[in-house]
Protein backbone atom coordinates (compact mmCIF):
# COMPACT_ATOMS: atom_id res chain seq x y z
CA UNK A 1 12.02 -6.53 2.35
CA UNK A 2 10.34 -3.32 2.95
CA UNK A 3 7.80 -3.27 5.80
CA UNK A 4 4.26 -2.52 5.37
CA UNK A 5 2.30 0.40 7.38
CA UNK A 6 -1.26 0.81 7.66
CA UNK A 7 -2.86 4.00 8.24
CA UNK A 8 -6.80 3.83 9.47
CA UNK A 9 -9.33 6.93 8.26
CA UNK A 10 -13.02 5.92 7.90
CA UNK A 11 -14.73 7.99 5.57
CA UNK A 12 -18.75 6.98 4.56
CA UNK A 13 -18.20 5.33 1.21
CA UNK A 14 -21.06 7.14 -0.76
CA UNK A 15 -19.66 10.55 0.41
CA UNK A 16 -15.83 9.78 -0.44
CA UNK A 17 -17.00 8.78 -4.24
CA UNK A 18 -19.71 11.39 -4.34
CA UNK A 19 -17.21 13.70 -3.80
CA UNK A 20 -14.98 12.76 -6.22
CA UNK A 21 -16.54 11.43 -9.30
CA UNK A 22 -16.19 14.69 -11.26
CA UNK A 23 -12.82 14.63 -11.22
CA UNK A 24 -10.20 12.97 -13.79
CA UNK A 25 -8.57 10.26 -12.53
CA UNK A 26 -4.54 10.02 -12.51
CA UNK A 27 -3.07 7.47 -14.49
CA UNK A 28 0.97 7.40 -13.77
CA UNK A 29 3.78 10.00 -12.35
CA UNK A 30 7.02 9.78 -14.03
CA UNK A 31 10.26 11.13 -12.79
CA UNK A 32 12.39 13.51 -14.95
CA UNK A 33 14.88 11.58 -17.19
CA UNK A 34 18.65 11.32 -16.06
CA UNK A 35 21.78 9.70 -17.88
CA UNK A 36 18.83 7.91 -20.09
CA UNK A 37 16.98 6.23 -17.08
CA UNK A 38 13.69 7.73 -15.79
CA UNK A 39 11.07 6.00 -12.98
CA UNK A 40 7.17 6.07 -13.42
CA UNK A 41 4.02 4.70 -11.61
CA UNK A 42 1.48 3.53 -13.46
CA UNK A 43 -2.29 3.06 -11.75
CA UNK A 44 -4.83 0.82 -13.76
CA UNK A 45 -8.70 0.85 -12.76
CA UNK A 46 -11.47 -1.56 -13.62
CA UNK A 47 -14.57 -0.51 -14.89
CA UNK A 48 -16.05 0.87 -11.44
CA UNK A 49 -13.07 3.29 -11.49
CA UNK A 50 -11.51 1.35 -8.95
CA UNK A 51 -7.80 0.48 -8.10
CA UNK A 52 -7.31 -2.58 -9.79
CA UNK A 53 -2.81 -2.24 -9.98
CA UNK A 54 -0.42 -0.26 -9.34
CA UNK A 55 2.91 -0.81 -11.18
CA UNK A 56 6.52 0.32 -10.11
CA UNK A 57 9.13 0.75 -13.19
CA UNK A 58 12.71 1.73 -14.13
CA UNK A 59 12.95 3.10 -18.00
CA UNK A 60 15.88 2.99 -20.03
CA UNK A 61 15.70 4.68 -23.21
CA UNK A 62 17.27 3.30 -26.45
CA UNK A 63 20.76 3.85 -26.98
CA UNK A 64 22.39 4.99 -24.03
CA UNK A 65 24.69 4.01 -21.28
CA UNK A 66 22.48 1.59 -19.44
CA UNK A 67 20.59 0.12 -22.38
CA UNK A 68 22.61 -0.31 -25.71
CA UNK A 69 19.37 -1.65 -27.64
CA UNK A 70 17.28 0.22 -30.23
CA UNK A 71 14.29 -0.26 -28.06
CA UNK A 72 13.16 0.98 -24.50
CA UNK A 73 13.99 -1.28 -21.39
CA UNK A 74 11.30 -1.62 -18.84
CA UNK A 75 12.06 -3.25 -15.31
CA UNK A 76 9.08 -4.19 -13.37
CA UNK A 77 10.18 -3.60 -10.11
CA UNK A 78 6.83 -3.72 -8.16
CA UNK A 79 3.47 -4.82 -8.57
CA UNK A 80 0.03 -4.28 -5.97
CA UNK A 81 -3.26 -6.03 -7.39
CA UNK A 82 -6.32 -5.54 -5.34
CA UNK A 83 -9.37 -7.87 -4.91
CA UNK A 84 -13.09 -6.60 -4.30
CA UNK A 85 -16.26 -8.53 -3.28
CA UNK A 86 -18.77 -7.63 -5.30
CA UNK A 87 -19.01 -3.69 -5.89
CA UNK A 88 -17.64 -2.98 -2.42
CA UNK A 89 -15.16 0.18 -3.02
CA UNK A 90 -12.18 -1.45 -0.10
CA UNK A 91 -10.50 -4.22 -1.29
CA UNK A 92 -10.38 -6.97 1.10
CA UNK A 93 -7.31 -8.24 -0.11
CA UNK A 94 -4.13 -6.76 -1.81
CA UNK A 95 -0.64 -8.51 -2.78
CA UNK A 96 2.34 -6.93 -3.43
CA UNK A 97 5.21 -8.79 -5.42
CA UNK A 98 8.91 -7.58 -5.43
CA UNK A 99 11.21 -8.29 -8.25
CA UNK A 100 15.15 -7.80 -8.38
CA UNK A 101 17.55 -8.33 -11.29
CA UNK A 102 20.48 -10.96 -10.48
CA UNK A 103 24.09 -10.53 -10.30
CA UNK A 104 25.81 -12.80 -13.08
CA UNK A 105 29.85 -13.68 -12.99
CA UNK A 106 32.04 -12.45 -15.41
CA UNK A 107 33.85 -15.18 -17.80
CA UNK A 108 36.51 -16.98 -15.23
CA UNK A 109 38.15 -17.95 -18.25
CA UNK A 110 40.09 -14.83 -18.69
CA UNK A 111 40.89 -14.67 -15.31
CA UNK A 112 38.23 -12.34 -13.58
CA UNK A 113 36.72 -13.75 -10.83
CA UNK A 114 34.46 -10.70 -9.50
CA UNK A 115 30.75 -10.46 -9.89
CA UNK A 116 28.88 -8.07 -12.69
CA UNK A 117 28.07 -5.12 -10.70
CA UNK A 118 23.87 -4.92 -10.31
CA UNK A 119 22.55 -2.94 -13.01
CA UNK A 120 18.69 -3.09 -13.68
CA UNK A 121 18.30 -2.98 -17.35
CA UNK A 122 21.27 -4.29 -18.83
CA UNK A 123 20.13 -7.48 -21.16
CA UNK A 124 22.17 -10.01 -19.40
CA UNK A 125 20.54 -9.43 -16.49
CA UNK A 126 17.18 -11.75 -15.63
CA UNK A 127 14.30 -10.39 -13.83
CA UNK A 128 13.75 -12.71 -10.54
CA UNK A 129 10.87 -12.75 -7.90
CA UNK A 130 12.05 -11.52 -4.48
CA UNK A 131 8.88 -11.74 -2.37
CA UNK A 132 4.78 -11.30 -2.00
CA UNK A 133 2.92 -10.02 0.86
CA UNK A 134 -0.37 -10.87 1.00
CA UNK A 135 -2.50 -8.23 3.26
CA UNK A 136 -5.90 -8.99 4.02
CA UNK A 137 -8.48 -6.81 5.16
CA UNK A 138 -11.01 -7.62 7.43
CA UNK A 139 -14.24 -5.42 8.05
CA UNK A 140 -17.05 -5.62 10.56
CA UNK A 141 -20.33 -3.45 9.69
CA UNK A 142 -18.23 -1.82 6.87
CA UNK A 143 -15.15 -0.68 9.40
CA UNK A 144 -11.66 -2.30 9.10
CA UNK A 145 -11.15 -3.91 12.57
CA UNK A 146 -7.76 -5.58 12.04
CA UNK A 147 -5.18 -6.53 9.14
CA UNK A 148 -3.75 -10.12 8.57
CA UNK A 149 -0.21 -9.91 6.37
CA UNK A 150 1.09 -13.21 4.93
CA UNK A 151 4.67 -12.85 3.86
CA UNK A 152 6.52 -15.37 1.05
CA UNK A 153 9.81 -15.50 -0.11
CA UNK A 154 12.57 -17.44 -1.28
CA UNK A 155 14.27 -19.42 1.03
CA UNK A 156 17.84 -18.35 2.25
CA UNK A 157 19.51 -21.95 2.35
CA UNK A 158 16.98 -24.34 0.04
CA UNK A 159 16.59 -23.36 -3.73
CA UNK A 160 12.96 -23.57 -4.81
CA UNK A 161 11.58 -23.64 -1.07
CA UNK A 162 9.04 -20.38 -0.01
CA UNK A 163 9.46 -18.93 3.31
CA UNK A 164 6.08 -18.39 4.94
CA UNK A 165 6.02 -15.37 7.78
CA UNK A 166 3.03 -13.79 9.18
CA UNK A 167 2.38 -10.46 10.46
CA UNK A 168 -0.41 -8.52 12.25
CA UNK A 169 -1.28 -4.44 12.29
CA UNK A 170 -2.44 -3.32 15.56
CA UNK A 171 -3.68 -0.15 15.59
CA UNK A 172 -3.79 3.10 18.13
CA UNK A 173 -5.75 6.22 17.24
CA UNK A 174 -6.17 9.05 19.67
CA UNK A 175 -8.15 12.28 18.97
CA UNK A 176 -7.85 16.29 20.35
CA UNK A 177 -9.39 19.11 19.45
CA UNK A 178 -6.97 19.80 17.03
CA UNK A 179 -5.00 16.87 15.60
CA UNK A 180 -5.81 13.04 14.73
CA UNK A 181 -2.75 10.65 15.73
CA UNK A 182 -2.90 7.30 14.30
CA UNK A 183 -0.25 4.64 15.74
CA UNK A 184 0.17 1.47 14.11
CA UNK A 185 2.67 -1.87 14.96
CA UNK A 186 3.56 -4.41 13.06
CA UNK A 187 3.90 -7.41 14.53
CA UNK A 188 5.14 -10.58 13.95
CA UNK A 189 2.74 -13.35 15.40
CA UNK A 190 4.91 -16.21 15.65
CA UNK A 191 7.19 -14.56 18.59
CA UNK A 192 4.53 -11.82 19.30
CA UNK A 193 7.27 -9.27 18.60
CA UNK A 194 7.13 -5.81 17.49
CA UNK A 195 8.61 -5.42 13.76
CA UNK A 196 8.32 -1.61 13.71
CA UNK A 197 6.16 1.52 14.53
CA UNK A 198 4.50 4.08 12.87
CA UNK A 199 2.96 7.44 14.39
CA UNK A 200 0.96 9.79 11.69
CA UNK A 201 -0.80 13.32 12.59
CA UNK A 202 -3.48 15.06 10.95
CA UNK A 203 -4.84 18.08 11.22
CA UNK A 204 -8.64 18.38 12.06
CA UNK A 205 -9.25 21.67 10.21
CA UNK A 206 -7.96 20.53 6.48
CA UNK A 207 -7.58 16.79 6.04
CA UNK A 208 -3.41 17.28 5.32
CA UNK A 209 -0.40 15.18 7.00
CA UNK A 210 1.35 17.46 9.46
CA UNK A 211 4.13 14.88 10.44
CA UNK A 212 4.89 11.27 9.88
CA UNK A 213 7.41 9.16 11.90
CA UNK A 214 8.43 5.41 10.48
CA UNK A 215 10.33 3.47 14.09
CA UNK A 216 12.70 0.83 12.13
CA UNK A 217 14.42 -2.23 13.72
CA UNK A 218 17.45 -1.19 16.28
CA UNK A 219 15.88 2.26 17.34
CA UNK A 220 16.67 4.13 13.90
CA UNK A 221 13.65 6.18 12.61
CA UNK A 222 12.87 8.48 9.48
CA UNK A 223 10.53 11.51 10.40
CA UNK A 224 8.36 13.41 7.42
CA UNK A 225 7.08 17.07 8.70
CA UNK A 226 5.15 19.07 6.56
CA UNK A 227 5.09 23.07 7.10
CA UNK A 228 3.05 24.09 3.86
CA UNK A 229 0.27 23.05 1.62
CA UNK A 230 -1.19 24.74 -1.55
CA UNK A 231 -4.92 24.86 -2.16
CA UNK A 232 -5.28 22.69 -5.24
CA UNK A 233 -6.61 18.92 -5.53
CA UNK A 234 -4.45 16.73 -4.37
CA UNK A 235 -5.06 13.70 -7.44
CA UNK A 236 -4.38 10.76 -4.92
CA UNK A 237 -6.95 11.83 -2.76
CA UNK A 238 -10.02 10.27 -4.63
CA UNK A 239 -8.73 6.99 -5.12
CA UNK A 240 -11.05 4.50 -3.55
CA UNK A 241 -8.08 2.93 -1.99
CA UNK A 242 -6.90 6.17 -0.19
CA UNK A 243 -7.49 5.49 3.26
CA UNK A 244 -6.19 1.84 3.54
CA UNK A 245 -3.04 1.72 1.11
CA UNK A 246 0.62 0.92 1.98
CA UNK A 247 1.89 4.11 3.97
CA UNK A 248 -0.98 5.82 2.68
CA UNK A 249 1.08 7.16 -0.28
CA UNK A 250 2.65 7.39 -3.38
CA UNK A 251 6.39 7.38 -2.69
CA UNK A 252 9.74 7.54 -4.71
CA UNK A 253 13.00 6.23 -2.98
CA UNK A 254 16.26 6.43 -4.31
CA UNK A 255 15.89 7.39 -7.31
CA UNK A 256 18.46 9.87 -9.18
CA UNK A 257 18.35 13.65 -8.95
CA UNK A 258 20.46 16.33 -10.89
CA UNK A 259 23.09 17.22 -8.50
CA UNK A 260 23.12 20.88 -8.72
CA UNK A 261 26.28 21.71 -6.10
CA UNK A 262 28.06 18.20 -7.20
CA UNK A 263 28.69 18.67 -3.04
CA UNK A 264 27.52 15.10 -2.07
CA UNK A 265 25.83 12.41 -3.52
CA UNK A 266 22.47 12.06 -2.91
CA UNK A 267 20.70 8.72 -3.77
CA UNK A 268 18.45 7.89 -0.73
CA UNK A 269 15.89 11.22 -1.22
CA UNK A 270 12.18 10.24 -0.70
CA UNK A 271 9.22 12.06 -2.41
CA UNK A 272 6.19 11.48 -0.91
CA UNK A 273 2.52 12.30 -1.87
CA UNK A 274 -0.07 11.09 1.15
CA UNK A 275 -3.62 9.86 -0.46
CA UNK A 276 -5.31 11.48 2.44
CA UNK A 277 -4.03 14.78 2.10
CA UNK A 278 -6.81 17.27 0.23
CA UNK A 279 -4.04 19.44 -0.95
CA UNK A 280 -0.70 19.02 -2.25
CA UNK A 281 2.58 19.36 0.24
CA UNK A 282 4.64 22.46 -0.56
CA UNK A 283 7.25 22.58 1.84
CA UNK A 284 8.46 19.51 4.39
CA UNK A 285 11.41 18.38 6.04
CA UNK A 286 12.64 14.51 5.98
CA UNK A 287 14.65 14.23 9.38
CA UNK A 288 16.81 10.92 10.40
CA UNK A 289 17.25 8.97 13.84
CA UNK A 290 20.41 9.57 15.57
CA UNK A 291 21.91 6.33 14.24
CA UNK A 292 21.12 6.69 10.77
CA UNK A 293 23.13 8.93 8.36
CA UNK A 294 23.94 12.21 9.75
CA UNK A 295 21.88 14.38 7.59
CA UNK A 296 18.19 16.36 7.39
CA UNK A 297 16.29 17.03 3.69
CA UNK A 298 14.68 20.13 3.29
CA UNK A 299 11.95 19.65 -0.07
CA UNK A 300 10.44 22.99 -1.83
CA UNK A 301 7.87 21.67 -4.03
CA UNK A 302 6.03 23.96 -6.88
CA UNK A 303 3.66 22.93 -9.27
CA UNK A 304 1.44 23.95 -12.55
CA UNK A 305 -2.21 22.78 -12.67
CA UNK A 306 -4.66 22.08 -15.54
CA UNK A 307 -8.40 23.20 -15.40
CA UNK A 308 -9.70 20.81 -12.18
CA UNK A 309 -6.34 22.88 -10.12
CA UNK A 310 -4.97 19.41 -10.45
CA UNK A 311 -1.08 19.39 -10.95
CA UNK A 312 0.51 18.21 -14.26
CA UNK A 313 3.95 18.52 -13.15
CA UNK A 314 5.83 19.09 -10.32
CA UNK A 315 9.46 20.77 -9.43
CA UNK A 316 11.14 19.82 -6.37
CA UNK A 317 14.18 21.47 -5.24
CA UNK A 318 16.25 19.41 -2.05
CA UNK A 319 18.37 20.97 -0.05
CA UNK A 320 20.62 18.40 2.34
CA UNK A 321 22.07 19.46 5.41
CA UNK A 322 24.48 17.66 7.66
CA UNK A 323 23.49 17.35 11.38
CA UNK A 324 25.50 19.91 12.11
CA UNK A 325 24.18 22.32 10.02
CA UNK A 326 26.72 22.45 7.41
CA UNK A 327 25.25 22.16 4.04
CA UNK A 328 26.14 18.85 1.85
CA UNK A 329 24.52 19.55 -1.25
CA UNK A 330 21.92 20.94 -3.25
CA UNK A 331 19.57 19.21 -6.04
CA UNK A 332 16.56 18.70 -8.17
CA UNK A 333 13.97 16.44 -9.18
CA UNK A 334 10.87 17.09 -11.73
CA UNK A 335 7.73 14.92 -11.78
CA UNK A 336 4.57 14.69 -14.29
CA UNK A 337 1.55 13.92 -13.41
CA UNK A 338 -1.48 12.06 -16.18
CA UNK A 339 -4.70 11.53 -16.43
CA UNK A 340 -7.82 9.43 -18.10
CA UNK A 341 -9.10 11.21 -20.71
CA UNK A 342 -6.75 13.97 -20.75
């Protein structure tokens, strides 16, 4: 299961939606479509413009490789609620479920013993729940002073049983003169051992991610540095859930790209757009831990805006590069962005 990270910024709550009412809220990003198969987000509000879901998806359109129907396949692979008291803009609570699709056996009757190979949106395949997290927020005079995380999931061994695990944020945050560092552990409160690490830094001057490491299990890491901004609206930025959200962003993982050098084959790229950032990242650099595949990303990132210099799409152009500095391929990935009442 993927871990969660908590990022702490406190920003006064009537300033953060004063500053931000004006502008159009965004409704979904959707990846390019490939071989028939395309991946959105889709963000639902309530009636005080607030976060109510967010939903993760795979598309398959009608008559094509993956999906020999007349009709569009949708796989739910994620979905975050959130839970208010009152008209409070932080949710105090917010629960995550996971879904996979099974792996079904082909007819042993003609003598083929080996498993159907996982393919998310084929008809055969059933939609099953893989886990929840539950992640409570807890405030004291309107500041978040700690996070409680309650994870379920199925049971390894016993059919039917729900294994209960719970997890604690701990958080470090040291200031300079010219950067913000946040630090924040997850950690697992049975044992009192540390699950993994996370170390974010902003710049003072413009509110924009300058790096962003993620510590895994056995010493491997994933580092995110950012060289180059634009000076447009960043759309994520006004969402009432900006500051406390999963990893503080919207994020794509392993999703298909056009393969422009048909070099290597690249299905672990991340795109990443930080709710705290003011503008929109133009140029960053995903860089792995010494144990983990020998390769850097290099992302170039241009976009077209509508009227509020909000982006309605986005082009992103990854170039992969082998520790050594040999180059392993080179690629490209388009996003749209929409809005209410656009």
């Amino acid at each position: 299961m993927k871990k969660i990270v908590i990022i702490f910024l406190f920003f006064p709550l009537y300033l953060f939606a004063q500053n931000n009412s004006s502008l159009p809220k965004i409704e979904s990003i959707t990846g390019d479509t490939i071989s028939g198969k395309y991946n959105d987000i889709i963000i639902n509000y309530d009636n005080l413009n607030r976060v109510k879901s967010m939903v993760n998806r795979n598309c398959f359109l009608p008559k094509t490789v993956s999906n020999s129907s007349g009709q569009l396949l949708v796989d739910t692979m994620q979905i975050q609620y959130f839970e208010y008291n009152d008209n409070q803009l932080q949710p105090f609570l917010r629960i995550v479920n996971n879904y996979e699709y099974d792996r079904i056996e082909y007819d042993n009757s003609n003598g083929n013993t080996e498993d159907l190979e996982y393919k998310a949106g084929r008809p055969e395949l059933k939609l099953e729940w893989r886990d929840s997290v539950f992640h409570y927020y807890i405030y004291q005079n309107n500041q978040r002073v700690r996070d409680s995380l309650i994870y379920h999931k199925a049971a390894c061994c016993e059919k039917g049983k729900i294994e209960l695990t719970e997890k604690e944020v701990r958080i470090e945050q040291k200031n300079t003169s010219l950067e913000m560092r946040f630090v924040d552990k997850l950690i697992d409160k049975k044992y009192e051992e540390q699950y993994s690490k996370d170390s974010i830094i902003y710049s003072n001057n413009v509110r924009n991610v300058l790096s962003y490491k993620q510590y895994y299990s056995f010493h491997n890491s994933v580092t995110s540095v950012f060289s180059t901004f634009d000076n447009a609206v960043n759309p994520f930025h006004s969402l009432n859930i900006a500051s406390i959200l999963k990893e503080g962003k919207i994020s794509f993982d392993e999703i298909d790209l056009n393969n422009l050098s048909n070099d290597f084959n690249l299905n672990d790229a991340i795109f990443q757009w930080y709710y705290l950032n003011e503008n929109n990242p133009v140029v960053y650099e995903i860089k792995r831990g010494k144990i983990d595949p020998p390769y850097n990303d290099k992302m170039l990132l241009s976009y077209t805006y509508n009227d509020y210099k909000l982006p309605v799409s986005c082009n992103v152009q990854i170039t992969r590069y082998f520790s050594n500095g040999e180059l392993a391929g080179k690629y490209q990935k388009r996003f749209t962005f929409r809005y209410k009442g656009l």
